[in-house]
C-alpha atoms as a PDB file:
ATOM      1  CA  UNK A   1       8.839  17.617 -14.819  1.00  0.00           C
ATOM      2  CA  UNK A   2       8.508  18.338 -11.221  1.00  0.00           C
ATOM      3  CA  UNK A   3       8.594  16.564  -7.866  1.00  0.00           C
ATOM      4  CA  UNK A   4       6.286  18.572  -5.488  1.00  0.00           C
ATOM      5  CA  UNK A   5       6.906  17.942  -1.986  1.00  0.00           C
ATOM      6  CA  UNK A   6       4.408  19.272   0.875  1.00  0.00           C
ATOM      7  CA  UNK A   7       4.657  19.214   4.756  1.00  0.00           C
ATOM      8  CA  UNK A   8       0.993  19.854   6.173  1.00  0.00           C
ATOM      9  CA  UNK A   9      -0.785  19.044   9.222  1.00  0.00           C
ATOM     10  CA  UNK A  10      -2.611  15.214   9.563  1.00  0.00           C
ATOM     11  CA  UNK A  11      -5.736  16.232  10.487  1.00  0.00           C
ATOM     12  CA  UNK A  12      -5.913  18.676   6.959  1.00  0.00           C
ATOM     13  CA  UNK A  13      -4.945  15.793   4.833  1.00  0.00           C
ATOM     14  CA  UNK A  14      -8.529  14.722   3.650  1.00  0.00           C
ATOM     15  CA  UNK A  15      -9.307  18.429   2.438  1.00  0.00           C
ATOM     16  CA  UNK A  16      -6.076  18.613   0.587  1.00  0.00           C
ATOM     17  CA  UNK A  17      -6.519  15.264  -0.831  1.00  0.00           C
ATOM     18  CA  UNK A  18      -9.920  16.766  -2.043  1.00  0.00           C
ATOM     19  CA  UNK A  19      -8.945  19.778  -3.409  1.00  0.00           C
ATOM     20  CA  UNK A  20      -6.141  17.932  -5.407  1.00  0.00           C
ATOM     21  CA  UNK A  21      -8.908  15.371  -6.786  1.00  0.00           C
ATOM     22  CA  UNK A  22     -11.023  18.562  -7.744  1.00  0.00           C
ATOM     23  CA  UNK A  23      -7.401  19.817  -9.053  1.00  0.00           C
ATOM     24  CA  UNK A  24      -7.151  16.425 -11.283  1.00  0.00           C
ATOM     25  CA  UNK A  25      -3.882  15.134  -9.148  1.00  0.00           C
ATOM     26  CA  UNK A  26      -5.334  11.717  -8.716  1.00  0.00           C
ATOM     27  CA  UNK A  27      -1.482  10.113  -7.876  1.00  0.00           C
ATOM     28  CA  UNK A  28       0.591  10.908  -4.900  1.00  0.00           C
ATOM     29  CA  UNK A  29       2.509   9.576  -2.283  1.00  0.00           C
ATOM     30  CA  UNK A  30       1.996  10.276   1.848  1.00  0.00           C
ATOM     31  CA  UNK A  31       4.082   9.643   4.404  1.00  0.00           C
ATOM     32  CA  UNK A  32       3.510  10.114   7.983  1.00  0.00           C
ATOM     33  CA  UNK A  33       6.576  12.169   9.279  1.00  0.00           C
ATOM     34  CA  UNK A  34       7.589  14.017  12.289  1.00  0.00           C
ATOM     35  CA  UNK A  35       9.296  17.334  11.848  1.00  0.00           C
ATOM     36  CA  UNK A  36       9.621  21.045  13.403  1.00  0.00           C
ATOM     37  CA  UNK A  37       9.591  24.460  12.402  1.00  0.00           C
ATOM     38  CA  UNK A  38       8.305  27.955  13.809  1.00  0.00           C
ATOM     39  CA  UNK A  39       5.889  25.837  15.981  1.00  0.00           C
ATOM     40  CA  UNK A  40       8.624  24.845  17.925  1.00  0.00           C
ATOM     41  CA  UNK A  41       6.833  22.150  19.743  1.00  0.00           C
ATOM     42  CA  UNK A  42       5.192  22.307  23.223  1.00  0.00           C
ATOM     43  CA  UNK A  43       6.058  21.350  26.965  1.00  0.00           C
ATOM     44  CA  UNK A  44       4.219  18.599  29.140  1.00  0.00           C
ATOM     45  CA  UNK A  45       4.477  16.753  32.134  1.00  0.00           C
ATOM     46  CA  UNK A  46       4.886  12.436  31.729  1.00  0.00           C
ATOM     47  CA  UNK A  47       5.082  10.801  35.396  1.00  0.00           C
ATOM     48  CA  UNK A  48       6.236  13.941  37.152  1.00  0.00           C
ATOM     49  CA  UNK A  49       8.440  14.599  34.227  1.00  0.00           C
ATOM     50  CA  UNK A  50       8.664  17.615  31.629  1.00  0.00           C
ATOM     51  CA  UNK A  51       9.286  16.594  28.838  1.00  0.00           C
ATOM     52  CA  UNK A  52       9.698  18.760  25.776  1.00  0.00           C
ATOM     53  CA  UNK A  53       7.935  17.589  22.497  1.00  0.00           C
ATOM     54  CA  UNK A  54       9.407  19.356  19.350  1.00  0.00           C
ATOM     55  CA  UNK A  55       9.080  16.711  16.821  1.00  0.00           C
ATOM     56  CA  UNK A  56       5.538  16.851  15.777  1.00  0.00           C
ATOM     57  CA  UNK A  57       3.126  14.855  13.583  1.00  0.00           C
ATOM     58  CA  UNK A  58       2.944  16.169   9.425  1.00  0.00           C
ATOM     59  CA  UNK A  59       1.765  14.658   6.671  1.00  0.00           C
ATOM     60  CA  UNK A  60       4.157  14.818   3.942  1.00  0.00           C
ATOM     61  CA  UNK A  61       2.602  14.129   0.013  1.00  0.00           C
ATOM     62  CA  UNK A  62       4.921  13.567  -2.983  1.00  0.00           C
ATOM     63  CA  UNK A  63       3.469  14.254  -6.245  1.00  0.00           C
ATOM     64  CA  UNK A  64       5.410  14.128  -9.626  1.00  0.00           C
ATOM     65  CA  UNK A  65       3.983  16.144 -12.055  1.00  0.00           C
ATOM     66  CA  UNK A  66       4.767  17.791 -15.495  1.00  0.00           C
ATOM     67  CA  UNK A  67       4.990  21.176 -15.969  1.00  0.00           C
ATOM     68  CA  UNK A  68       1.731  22.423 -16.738  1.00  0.00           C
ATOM     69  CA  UNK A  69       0.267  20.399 -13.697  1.00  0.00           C
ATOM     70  CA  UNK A  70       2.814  22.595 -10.990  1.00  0.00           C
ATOM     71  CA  UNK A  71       0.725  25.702 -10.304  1.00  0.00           C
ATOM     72  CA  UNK A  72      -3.049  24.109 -10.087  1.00  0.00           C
ATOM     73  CA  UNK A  73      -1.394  21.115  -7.865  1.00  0.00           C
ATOM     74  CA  UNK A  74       0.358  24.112  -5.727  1.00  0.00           C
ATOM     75  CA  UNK A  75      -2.846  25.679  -5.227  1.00  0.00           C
ATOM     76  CA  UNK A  76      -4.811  22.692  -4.060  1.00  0.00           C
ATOM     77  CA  UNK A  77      -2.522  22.247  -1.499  1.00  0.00           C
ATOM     78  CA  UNK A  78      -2.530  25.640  -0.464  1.00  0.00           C
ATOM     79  CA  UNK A  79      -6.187  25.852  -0.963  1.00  0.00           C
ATOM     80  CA  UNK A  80      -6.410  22.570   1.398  1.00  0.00           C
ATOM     81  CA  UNK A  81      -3.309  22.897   4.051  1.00  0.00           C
ATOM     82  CA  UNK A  82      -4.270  26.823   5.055  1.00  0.00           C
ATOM     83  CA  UNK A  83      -5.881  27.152   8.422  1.00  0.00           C
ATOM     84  CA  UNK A  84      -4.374  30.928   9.058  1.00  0.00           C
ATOM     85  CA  UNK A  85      -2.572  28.864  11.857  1.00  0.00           C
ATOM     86  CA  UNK A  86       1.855  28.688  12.427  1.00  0.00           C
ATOM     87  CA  UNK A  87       2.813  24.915  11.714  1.00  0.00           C
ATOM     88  CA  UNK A  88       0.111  24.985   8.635  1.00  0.00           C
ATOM     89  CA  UNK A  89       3.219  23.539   6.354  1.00  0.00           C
ATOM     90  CA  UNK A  90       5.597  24.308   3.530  1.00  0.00           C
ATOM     91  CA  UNK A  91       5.992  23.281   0.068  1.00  0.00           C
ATOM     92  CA  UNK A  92       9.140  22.732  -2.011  1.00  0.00           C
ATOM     93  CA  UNK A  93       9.246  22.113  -5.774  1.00  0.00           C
ATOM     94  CA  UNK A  94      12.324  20.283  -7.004  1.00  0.00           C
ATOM     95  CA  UNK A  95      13.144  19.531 -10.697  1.00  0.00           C
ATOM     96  CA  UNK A  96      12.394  15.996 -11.789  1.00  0.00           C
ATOM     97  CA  UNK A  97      15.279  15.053 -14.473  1.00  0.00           C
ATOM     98  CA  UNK A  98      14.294  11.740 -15.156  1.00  0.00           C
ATOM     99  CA  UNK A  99      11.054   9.278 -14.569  1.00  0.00           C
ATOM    100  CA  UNK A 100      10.568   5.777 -15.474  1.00  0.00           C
ATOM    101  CA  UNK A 101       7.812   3.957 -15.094  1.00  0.00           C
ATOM    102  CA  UNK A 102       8.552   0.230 -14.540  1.00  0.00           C
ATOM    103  CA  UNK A 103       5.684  -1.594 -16.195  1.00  0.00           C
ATOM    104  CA  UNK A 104       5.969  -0.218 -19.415  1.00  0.00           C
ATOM    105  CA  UNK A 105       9.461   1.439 -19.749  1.00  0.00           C
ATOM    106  CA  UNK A 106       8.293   5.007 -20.635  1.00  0.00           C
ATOM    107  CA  UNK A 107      10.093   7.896 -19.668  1.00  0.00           C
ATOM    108  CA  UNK A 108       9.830  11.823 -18.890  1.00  0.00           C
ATOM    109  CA  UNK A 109       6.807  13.148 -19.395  1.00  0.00           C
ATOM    110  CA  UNK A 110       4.686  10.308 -20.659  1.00  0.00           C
ATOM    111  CA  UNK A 111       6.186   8.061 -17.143  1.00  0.00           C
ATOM    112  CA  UNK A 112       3.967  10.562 -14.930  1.00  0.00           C
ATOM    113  CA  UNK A 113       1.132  10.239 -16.922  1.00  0.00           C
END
């Protein structure tokens, strides 16, 4: 089991979301987050004031997923995410020991479903 964790920008969301549906990753979880990386945020002026903005908007989606599931739901994001554009995101896989789903009381594999 793994927990895939990916960083993208807002406005690619629906096209990831897509390409995961296409992908058969129907569950997930998205979070509106602010973060930084090489995009290093921008400068503007606010009432005769710079002000430097280097937390930006991302879209962060958390999908738990077994093992054969990893690669295609990798690729949909990539697939989705990729403009050719710095700040298009980053994805981490992290091992998943354990998963219980609460209705039922399964666990591992048969918990993600």
């Amino acid at each position: 089991m793994k927990k895939i964790e990916a960083f993208i920008q807002p406005e690619q969301f629906e096209t990831v979301k897509k390409e995961l549906f296409k992908a058969g990753v129907h569950k997930m979880s998205v979070s509106q987050v602010k973060g930084c990386g090489q995009q290093k945020g921008y400068t503007e002026s606010f009432r005769g004031q710079v002000v430097e903005v280097n937390l930006l908007p991302k879209t962060k989606i958390e999908i738990a997923v077994n093992e054969e599931f990893v690669q295609p739901t990798v690729d949909a994001i990539v697939r989705g995410a990729r403009t050719g554009t710095i700040g298009d995101g980053k994805i981490f896989v992290l091992d998943l020991p354990q998963c219980i789903r609460v209705r039922t009381g399964e666990s591992g594999t048969d918990a993600i479903g």
